[in-house]
Each structure stands twice: as C-alpha cells, then as structure tokens.
N, C-alpha and C. Protein backbone atom coordinates (compact mmCIF):
# COMPACT_ATOMS: atom_id res chain seq x y z
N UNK A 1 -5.47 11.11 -13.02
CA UNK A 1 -5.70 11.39 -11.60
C UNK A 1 -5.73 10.10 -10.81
N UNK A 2 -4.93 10.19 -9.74
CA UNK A 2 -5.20 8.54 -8.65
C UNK A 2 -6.15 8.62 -8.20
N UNK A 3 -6.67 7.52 -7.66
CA UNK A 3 -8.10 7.09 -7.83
C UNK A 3 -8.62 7.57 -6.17
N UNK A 4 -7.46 8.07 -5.34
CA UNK A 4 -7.82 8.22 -4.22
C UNK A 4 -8.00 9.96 -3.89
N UNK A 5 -7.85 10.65 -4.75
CA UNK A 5 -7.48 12.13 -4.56
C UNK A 5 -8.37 12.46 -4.68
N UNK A 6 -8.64 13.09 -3.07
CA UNK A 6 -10.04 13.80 -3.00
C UNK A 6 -11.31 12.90 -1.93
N UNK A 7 -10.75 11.76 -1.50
CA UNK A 7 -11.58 10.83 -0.96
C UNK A 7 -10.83 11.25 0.73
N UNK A 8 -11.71 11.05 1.45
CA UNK A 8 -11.22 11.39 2.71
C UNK A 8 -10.90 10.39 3.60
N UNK A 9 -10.46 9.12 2.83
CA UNK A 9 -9.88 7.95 3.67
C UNK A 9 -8.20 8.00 3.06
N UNK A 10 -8.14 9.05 1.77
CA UNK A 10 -6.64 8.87 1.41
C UNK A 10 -5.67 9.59 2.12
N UNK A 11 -4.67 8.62 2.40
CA UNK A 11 -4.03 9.15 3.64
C UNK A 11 -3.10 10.50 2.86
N UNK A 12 -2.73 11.45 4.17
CA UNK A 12 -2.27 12.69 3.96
C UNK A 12 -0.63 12.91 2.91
N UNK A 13 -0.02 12.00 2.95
CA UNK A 13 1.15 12.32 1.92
C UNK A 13 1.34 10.96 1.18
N UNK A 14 1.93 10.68 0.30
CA UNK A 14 2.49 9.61 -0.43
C UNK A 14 3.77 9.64 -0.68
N UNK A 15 4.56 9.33 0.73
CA UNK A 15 5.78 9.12 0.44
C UNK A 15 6.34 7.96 0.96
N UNK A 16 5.43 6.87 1.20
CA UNK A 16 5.90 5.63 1.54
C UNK A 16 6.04 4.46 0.40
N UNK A 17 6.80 3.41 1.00
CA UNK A 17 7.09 2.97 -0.08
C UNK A 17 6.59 0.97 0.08
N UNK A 18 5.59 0.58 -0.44
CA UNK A 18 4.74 -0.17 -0.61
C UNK A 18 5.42 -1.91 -1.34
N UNK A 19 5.94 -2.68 -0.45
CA UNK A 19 6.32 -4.34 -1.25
C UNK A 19 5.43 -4.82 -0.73
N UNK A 20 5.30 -6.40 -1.43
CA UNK A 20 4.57 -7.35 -1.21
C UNK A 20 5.64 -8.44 -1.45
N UNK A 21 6.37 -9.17 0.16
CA UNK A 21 6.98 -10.00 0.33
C UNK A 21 6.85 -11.55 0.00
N UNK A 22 5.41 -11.73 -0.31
CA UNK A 22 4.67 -13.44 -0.66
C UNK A 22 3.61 -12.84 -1.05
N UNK A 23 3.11 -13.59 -2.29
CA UNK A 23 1.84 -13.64 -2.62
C UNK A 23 1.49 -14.84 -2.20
N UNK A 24 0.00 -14.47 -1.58
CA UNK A 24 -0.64 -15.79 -0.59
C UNK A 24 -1.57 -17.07 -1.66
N UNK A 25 -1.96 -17.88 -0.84
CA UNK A 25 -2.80 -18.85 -2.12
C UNK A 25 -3.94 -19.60 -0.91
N UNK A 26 -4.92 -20.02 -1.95
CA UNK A 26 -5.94 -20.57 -1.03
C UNK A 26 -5.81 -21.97 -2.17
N UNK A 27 -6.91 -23.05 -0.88
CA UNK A 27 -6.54 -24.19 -2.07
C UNK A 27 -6.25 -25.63 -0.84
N UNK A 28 -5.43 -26.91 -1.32
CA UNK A 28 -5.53 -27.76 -0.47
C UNK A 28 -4.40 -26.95 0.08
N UNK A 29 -3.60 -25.71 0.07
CA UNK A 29 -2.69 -25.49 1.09
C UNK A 29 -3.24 -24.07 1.10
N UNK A 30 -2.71 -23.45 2.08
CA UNK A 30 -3.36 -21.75 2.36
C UNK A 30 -1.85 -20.81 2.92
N UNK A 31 -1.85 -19.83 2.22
CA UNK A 31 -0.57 -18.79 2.74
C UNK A 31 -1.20 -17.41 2.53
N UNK A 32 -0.89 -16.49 3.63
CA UNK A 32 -1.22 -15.15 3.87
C UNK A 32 -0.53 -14.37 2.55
N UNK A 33 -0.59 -13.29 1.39
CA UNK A 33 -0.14 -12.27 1.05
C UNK A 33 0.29 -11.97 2.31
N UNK A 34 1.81 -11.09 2.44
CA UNK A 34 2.90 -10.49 3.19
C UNK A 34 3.28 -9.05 2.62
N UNK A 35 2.97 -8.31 3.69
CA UNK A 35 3.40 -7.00 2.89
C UNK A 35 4.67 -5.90 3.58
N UNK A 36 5.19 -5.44 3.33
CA UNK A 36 6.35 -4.67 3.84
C UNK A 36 6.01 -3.35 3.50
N UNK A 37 6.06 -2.07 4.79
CA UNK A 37 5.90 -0.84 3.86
C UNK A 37 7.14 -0.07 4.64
N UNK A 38 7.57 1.01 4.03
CA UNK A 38 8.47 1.81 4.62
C UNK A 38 8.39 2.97 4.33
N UNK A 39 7.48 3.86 5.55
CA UNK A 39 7.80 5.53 5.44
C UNK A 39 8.47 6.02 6.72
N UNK A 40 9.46 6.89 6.12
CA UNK A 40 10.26 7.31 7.02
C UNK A 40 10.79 6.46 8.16
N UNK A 41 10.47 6.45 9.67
CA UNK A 41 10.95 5.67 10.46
C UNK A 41 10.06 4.23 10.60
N UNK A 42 8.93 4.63 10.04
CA UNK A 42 7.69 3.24 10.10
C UNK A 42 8.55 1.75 8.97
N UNK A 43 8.64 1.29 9.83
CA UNK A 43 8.64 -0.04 9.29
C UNK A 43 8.28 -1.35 9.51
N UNK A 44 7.14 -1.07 8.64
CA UNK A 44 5.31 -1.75 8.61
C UNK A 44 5.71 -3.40 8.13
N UNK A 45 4.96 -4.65 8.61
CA UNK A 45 4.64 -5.65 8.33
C UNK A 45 3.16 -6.07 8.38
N UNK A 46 2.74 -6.52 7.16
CA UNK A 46 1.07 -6.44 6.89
C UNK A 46 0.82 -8.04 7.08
N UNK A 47 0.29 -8.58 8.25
CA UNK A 47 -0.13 -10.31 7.79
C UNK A 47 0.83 -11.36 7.50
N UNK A 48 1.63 -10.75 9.08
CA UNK A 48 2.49 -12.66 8.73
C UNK A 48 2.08 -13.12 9.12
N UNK A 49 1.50 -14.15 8.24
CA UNK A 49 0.73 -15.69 8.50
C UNK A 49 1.54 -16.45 7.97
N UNK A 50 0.56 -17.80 8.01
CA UNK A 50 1.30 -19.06 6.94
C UNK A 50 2.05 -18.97 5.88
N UNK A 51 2.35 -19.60 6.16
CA UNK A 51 4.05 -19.48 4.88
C UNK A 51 4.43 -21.29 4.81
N UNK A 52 4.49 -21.66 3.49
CA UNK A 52 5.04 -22.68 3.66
C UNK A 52 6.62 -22.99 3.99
N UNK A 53 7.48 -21.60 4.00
CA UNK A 53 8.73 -21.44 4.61
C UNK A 53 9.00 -19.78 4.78
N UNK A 54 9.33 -19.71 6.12
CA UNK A 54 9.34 -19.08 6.24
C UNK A 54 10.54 -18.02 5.98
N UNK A 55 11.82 -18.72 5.72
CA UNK A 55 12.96 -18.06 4.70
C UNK A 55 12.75 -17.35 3.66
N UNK A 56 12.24 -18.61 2.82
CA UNK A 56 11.87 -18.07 1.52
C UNK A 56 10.87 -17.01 1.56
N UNK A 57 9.74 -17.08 2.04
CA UNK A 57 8.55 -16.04 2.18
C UNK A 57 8.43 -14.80 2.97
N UNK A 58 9.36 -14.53 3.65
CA UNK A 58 9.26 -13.73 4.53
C UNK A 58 11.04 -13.55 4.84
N UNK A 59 11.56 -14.07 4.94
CA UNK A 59 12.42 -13.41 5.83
C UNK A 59 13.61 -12.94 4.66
N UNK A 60 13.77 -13.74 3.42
CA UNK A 60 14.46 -13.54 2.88
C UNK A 60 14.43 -12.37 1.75
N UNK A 61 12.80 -12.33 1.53
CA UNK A 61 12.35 -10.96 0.51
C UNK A 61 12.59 -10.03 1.20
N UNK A 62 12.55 -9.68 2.87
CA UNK A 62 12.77 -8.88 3.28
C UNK A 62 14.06 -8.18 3.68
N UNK A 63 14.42 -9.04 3.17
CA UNK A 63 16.50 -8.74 3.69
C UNK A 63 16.87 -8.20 2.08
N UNK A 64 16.15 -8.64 1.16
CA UNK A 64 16.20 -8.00 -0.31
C UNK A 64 15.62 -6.83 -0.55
N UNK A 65 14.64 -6.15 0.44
CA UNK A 65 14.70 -4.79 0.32
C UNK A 65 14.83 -3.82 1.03
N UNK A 66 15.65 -4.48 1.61
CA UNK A 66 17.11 -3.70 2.92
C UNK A 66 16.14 -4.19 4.79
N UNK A 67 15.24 -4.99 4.49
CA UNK A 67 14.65 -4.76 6.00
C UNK A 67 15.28 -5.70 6.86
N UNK A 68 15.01 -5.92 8.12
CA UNK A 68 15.57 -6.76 9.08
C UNK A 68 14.13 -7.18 10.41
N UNK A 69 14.28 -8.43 11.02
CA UNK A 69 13.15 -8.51 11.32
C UNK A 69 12.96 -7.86 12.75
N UNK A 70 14.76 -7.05 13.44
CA UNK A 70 14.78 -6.34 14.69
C UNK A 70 14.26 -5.43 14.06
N UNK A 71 14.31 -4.69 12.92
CA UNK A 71 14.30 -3.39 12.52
C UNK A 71 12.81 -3.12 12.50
N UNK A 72 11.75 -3.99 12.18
CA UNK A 72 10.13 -3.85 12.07
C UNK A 72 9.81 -2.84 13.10
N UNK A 73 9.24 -1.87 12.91
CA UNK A 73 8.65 -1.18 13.88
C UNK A 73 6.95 -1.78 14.55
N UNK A 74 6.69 -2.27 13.36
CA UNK A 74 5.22 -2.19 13.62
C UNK A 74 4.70 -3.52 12.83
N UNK A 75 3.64 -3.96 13.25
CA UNK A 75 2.61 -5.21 11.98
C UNK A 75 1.14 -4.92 12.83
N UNK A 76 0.53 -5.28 11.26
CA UNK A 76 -0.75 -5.01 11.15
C UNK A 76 -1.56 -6.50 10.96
N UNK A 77 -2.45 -6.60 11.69
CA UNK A 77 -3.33 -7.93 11.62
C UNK A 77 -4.71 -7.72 11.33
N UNK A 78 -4.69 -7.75 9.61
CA UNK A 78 -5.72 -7.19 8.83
C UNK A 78 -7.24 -8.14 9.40
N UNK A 79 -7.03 -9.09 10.20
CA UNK A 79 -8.22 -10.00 11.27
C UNK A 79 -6.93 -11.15 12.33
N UNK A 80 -7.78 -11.64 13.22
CA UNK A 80 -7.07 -12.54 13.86
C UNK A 80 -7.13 -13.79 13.09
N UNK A 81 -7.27 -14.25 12.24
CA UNK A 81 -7.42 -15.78 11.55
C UNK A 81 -5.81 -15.93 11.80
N UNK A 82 -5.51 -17.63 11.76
CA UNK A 82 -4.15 -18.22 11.67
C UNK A 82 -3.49 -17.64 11.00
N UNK A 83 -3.96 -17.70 9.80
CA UNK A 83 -3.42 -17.61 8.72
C UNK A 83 -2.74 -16.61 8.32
N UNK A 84 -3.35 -15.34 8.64
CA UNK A 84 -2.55 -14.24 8.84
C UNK A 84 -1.87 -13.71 10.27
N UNK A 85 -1.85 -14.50 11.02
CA UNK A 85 -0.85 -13.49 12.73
C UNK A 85 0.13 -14.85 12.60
N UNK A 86 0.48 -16.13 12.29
CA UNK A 86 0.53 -17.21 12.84
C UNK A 86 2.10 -17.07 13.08
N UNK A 87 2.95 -16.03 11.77
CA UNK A 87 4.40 -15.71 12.38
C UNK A 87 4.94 -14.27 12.61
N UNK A 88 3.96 -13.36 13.54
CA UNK A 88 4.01 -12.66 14.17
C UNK A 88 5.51 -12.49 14.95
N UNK A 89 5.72 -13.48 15.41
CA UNK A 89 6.74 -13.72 16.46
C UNK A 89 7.83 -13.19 16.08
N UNK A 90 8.04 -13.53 14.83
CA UNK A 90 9.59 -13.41 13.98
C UNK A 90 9.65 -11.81 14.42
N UNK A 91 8.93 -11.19 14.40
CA UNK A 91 9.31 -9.16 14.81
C UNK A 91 9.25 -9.03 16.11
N UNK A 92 10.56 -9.24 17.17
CA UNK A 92 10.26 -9.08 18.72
C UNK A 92 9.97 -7.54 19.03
N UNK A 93 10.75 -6.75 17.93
CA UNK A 93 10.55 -5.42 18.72
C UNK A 93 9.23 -4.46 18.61
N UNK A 94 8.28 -5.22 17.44
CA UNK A 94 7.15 -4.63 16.74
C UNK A 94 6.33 -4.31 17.69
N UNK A 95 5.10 -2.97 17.62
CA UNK A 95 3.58 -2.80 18.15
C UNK A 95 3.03 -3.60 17.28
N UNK A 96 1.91 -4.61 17.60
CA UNK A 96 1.50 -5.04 16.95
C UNK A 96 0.07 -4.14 16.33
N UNK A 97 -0.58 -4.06 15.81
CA UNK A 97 -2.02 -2.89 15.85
C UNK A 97 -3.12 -4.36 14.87
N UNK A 98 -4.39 -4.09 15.92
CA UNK A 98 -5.79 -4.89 14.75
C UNK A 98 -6.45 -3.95 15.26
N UNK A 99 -8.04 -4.35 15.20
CA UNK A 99 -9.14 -3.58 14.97
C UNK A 99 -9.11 -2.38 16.45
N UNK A 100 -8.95 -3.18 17.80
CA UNK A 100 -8.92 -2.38 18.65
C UNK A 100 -7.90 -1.73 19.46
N UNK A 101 -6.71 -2.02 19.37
CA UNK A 101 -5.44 -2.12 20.17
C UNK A 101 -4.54 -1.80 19.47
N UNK A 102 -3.13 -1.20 20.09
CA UNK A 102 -1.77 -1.81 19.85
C UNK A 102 -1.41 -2.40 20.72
N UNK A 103 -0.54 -3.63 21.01
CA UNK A 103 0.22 -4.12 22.06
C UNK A 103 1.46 -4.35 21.48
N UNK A 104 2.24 -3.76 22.26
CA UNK A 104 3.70 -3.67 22.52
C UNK A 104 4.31 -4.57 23.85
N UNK A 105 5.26 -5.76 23.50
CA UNK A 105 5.67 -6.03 25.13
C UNK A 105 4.49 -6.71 25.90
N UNK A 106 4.28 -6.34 26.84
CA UNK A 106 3.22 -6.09 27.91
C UNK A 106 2.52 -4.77 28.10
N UNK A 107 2.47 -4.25 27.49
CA UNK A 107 1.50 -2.93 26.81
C UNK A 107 0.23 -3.40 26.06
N UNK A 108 -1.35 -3.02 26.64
CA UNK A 108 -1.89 -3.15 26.14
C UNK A 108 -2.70 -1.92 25.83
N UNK A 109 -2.73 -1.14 24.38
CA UNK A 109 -3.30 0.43 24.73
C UNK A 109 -4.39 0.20 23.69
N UNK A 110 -5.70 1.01 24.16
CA UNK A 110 -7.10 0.52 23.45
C UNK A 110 -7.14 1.71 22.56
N UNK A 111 -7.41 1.94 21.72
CA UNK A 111 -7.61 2.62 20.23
C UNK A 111 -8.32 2.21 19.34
N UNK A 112 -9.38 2.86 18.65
CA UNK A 112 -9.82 2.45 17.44
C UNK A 112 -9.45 2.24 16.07
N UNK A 113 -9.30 1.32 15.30
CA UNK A 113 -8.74 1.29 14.01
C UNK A 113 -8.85 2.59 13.32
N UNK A 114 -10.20 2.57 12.95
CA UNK A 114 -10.90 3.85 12.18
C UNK A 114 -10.49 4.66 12.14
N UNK A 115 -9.35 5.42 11.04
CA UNK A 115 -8.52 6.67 10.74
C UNK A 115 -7.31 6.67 11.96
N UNK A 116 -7.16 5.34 11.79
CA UNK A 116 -5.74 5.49 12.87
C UNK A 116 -4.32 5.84 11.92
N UNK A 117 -3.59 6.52 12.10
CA UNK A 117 -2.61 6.61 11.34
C UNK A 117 -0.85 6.61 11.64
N UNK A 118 -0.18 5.44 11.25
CA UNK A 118 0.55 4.99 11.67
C UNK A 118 1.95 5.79 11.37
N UNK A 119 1.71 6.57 10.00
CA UNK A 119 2.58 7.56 9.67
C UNK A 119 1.41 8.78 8.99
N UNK A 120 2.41 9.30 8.33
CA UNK A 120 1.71 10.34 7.74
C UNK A 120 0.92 9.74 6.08
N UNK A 121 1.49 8.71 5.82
CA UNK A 121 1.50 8.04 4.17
C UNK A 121 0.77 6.76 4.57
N UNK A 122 0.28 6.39 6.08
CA UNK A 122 0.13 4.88 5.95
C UNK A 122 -1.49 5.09 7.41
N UNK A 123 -2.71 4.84 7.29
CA UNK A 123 -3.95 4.37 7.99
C UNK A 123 -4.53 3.47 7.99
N UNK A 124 -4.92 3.60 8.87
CA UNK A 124 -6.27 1.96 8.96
C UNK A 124 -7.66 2.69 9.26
N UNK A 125 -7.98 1.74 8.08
CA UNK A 125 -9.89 2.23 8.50
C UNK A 125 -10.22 0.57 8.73
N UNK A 126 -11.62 0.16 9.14
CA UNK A 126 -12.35 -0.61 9.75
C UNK A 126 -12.84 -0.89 8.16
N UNK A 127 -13.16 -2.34 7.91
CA UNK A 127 -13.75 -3.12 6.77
C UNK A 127 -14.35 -4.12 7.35
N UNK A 128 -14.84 -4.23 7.93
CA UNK A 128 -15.48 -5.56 8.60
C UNK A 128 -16.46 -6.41 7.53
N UNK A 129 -16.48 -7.58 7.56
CA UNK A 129 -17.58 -8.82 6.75
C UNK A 129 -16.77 -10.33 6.62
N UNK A 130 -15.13 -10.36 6.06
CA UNK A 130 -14.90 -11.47 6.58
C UNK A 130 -15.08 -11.65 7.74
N UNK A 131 -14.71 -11.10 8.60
CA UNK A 131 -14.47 -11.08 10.19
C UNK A 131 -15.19 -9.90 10.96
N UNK A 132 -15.94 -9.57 11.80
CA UNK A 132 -16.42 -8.74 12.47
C UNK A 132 -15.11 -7.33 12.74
N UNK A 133 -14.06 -7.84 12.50
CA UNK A 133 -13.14 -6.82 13.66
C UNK A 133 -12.02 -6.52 11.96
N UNK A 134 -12.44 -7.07 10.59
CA UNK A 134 -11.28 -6.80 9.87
C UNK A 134 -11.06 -5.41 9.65
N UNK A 135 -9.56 -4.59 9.47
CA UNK A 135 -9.77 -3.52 8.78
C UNK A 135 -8.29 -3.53 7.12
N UNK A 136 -8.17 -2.37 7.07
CA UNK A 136 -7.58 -2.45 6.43
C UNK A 136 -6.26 -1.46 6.03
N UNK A 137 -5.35 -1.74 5.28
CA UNK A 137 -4.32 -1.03 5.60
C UNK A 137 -4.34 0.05 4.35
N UNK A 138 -4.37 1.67 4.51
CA UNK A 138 -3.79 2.26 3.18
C UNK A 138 -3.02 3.10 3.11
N UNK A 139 -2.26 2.74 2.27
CA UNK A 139 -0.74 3.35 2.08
C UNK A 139 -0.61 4.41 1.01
N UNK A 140 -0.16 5.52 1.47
CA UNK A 140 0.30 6.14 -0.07
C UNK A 140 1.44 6.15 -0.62
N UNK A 141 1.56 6.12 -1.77
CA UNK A 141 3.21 6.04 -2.51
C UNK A 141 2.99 7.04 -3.76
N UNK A 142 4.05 7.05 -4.16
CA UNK A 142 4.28 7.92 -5.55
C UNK A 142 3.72 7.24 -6.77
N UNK A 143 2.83 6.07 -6.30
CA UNK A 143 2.60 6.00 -7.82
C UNK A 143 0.86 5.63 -7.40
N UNK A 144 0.20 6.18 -6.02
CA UNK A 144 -1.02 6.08 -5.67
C UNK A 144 -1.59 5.45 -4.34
N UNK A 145 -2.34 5.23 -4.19
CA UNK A 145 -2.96 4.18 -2.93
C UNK A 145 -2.77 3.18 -3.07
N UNK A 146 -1.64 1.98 -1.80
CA UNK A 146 -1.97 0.64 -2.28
C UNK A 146 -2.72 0.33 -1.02
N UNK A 147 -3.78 -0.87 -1.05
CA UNK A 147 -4.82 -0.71 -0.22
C UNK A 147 -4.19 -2.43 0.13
N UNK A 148 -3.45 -3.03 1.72
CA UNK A 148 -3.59 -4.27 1.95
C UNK A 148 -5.30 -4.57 2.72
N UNK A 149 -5.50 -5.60 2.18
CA UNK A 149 -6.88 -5.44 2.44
C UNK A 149 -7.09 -7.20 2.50
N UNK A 150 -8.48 -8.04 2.90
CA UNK A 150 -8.48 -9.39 3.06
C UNK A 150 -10.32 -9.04 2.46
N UNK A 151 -10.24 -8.13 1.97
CA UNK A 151 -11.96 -7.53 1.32
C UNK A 151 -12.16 -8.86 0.09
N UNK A 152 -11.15 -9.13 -0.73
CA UNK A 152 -10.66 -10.30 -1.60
C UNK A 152 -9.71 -11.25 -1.39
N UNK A 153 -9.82 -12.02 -1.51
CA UNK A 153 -8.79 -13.19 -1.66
C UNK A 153 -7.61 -12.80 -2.64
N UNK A 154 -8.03 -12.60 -3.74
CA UNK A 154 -7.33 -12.46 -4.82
C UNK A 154 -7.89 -11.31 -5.71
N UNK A 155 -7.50 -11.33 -7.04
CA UNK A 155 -8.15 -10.64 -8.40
C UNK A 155 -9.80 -11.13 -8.69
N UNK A 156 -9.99 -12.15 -8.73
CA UNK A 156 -11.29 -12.62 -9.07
C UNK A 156 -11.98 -12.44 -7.87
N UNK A 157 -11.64 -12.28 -6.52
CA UNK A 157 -12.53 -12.33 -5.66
C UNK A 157 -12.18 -13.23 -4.61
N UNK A 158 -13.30 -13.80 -4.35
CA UNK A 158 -14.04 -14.66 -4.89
C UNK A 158 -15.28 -13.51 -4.66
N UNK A 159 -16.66 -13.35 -6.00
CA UNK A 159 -17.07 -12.35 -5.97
C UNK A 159 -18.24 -12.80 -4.33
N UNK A 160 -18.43 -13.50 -3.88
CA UNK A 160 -19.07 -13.57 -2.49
C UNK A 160 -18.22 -14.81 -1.57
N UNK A 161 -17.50 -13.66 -0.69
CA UNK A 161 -16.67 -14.74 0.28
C UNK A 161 -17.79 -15.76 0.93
N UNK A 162 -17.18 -16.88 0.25
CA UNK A 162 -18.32 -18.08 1.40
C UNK A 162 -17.94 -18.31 2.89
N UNK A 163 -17.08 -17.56 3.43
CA UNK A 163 -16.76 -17.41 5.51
C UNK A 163 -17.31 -16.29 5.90
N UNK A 164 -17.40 -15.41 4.89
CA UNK A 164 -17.95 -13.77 5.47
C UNK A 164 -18.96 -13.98 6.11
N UNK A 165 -19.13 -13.42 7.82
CA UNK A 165 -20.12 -13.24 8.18
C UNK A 165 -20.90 -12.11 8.45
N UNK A 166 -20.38 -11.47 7.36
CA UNK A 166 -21.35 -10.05 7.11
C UNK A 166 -20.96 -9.59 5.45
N UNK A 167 -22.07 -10.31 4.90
CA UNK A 167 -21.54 -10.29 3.07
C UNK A 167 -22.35 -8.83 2.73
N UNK A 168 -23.32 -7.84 3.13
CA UNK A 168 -23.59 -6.43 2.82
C UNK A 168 -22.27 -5.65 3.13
N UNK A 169 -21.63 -6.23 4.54
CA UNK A 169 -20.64 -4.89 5.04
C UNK A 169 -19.59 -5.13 4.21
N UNK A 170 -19.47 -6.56 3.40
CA UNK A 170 -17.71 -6.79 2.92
C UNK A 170 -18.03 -5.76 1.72
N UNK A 171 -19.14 -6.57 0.92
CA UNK A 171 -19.30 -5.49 -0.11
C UNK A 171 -19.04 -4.13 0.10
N UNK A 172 -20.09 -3.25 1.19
CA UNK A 172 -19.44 -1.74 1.23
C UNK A 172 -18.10 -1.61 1.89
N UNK A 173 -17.43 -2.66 2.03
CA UNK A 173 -16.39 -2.37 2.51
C UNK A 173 -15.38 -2.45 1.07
N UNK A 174 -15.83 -2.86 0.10
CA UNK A 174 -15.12 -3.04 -0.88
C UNK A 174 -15.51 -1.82 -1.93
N UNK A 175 -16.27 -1.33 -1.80
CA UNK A 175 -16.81 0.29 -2.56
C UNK A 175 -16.10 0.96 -2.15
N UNK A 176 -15.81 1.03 -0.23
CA UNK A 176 -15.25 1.87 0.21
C UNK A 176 -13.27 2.01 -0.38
N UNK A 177 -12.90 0.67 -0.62
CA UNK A 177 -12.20 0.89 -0.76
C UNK A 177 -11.74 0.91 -2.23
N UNK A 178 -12.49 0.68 -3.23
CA UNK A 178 -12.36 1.06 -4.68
C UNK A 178 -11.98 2.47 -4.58
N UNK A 179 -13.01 3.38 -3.99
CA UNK A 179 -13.05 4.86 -4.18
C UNK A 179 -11.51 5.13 -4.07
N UNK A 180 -10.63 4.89 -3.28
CA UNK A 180 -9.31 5.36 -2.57
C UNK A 180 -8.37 4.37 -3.46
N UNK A 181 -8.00 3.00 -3.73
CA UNK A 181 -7.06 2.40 -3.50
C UNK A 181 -7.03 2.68 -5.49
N UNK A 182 -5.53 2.36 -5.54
CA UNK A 182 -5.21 2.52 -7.08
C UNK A 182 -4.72 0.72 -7.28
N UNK A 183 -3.88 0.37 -6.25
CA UNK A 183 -3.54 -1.08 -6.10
C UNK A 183 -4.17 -1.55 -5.06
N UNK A 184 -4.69 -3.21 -5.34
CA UNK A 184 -5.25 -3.92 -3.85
C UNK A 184 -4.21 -5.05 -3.83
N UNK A 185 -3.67 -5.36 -2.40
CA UNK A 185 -3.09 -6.51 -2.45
C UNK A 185 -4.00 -6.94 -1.36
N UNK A 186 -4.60 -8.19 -1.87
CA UNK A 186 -5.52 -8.69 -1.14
C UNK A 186 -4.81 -10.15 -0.11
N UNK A 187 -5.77 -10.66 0.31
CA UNK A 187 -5.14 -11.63 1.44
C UNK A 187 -4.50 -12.88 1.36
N UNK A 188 -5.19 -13.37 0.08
CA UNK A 188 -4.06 -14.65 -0.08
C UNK A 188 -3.84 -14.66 -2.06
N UNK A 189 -3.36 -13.63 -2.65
CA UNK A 189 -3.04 -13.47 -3.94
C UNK A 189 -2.08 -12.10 -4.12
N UNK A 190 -1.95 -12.25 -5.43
CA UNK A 190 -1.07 -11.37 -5.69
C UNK A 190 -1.47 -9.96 -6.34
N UNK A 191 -1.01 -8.92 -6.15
CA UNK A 191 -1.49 -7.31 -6.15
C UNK A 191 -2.04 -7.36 -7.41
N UNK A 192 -3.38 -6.53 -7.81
CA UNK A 192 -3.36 -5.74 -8.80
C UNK A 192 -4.03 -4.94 -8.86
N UNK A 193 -4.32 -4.50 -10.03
CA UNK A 193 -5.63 -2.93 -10.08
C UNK A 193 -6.66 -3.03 -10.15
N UNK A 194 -7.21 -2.61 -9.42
CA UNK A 194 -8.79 -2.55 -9.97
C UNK A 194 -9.57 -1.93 -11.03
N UNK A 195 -10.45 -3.01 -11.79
CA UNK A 195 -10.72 -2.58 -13.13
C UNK A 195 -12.34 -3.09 -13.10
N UNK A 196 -13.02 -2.82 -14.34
CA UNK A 196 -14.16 -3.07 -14.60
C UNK A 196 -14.67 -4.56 -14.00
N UNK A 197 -13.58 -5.33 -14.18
CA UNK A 197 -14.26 -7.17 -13.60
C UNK A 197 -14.08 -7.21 -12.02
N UNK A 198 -13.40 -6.24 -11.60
CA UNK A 198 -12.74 -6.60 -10.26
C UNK A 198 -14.52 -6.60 -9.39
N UNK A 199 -14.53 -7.91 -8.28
CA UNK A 199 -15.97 -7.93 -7.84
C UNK A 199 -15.96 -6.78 -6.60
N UNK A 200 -17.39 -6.61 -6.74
CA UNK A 200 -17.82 -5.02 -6.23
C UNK A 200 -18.41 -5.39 -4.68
C-alpha cells in the first residue's frame, strides 16, 4: 500500500509524472534540488535556485525530458531564500505560486497555499519552520507520493535544521509529511525514501 492512501493531504489522482532536474548540495558552495513535474497541461518547476550552471542544471535536463523553458506553465517557491527563486527568470511565461500568491506578469492574486491544487495529481500544503511562509509540493504518480519539500536538506537531515526558526513546526511539518509522501526530494540533495533513520 503507498504510504499516502487514505491521508487527506494525498492529492486526488496519480497521474503526474515527477523528475528531479539537479540534485542540490550544501557546503562551501550551495545549489537548490530542481524539480520538473508534468500532469496533463501543468508544467510544474519546483525551486530554481542556484545552480552552479545553469545549462547543465537546469536547462539542459529539461530539454532531456521533452520540456522547454516557454513551455513551463507554472514554478513553485518552496520559501523565498536565494537559493531557491534566484533563476526564476529563465520561465517568462510561468505563474509563479509561494505561501500566499500566484503572480503572473503583473498579476498579483492572493490565495492560500494550504490545499491549493495546481492539477488534479499535484498540491501545496503549508510546512512552515525553515521559513515562516515554507510549504510544500505533493505530487502523485504511478508509483506514489513524491513530496518536494525543504522540511530536509537531504537524506540525513540534518536531524535539527540550525536556520529553522520554528524547529516544533518543521518537525510536525515533517510527520505531516511522512504520513503522505512515498519519495522526498528535499532542498539541496538528492530524492529518496523514507525509512526507519530518515529524521522525524
């Protein structure tokens, strides 16, 4: 059984289809995890940030799984840090969506994250503790929930973010999203499952 069936943050179908364009890194240099999703007409960009090139990291994984950067419909800014909005730009035609808004253009329309849903396979709920305003992205696919999320850095954690300025809410924000997600691709590492070590 996927780990999200039956939880009422898992979004309504799983027919989208879930990449991870860069795995991010922390360290004397820092790069955002990049994520690409595609259901139906949605075509999602999760956290373009830093990139130490932006060819290689972004523009070119994405032309490898048929995307284009006119073609983006949409990106998600799992918090405002650099690190993740900093190449935003590259998608002119995108809504952008974070905790309170989409802006499109010169469109600014106010909305709450919390069970916003961008397709039928793809929502945002609210995770706040790195950042007051973070949320998070969850996707369904055919092989479960992948959850983009900045709840972790990576696989190990780190098991208490030392920037979080709300280390109770990251934690339940990270229960919350155990219950649902089958994969986490977290904010600056590369995807995996959550298992017995993964920090709680």
């Amino acid at each position: 059984m996927l780990a999200g069936m039956g939880s009422t943050d898992a979004p309504g179908t799983y027919t989208a289809v879930a990449h991870t364009l860069s795995a991010g890194y922390v360290g004397p240099r820092t790069a955002s995890t990049i994520g690409y999703v595609v259901d139906g007409a949605l075509r999602l960009i999760v956290d373009p940030g830093m990139v130490a090139d932006r060819s290689a990291a972004i523009l070119d994984p994405l032309a490898a799984v048929g995307g284009t950067p006119d073609a983006v419909t949409d990106v998600v800014f799992s918090h405002h840090h650099p690190d993740h909005t900093l190449n935003a730009a590259l998608f002119p035609q995108a809504r952008f969506h974070d905790h309170w808004a989409i802006y499109h253009h010169d469109e600014w329309t106010d909305r709450d994250a919390e069970g916003y849903q961008l397709s039928d396979s793809v929502r945002l709920i609210r995770t706040p503790g790195h950042t007051p305003e973070d949320i998070t992205t969850l996707v369904g696919t055919e092989d479960g929930v992948v959850a983009f999320t900045h709840l972790w850095w990576n696989a190990t954690g780190p098991a208490e973010d030392p920037y979080a300025i709300d280390p109770v809410a990251l934690h339940a924000g990270r229960a919350r999203v155990l219950a649902v997600a089958d994969l986490v691709v977290p904010g600056h590492g590369a995807a995996f499952k959550p298992g017995p070590n993964t920090p709680r």
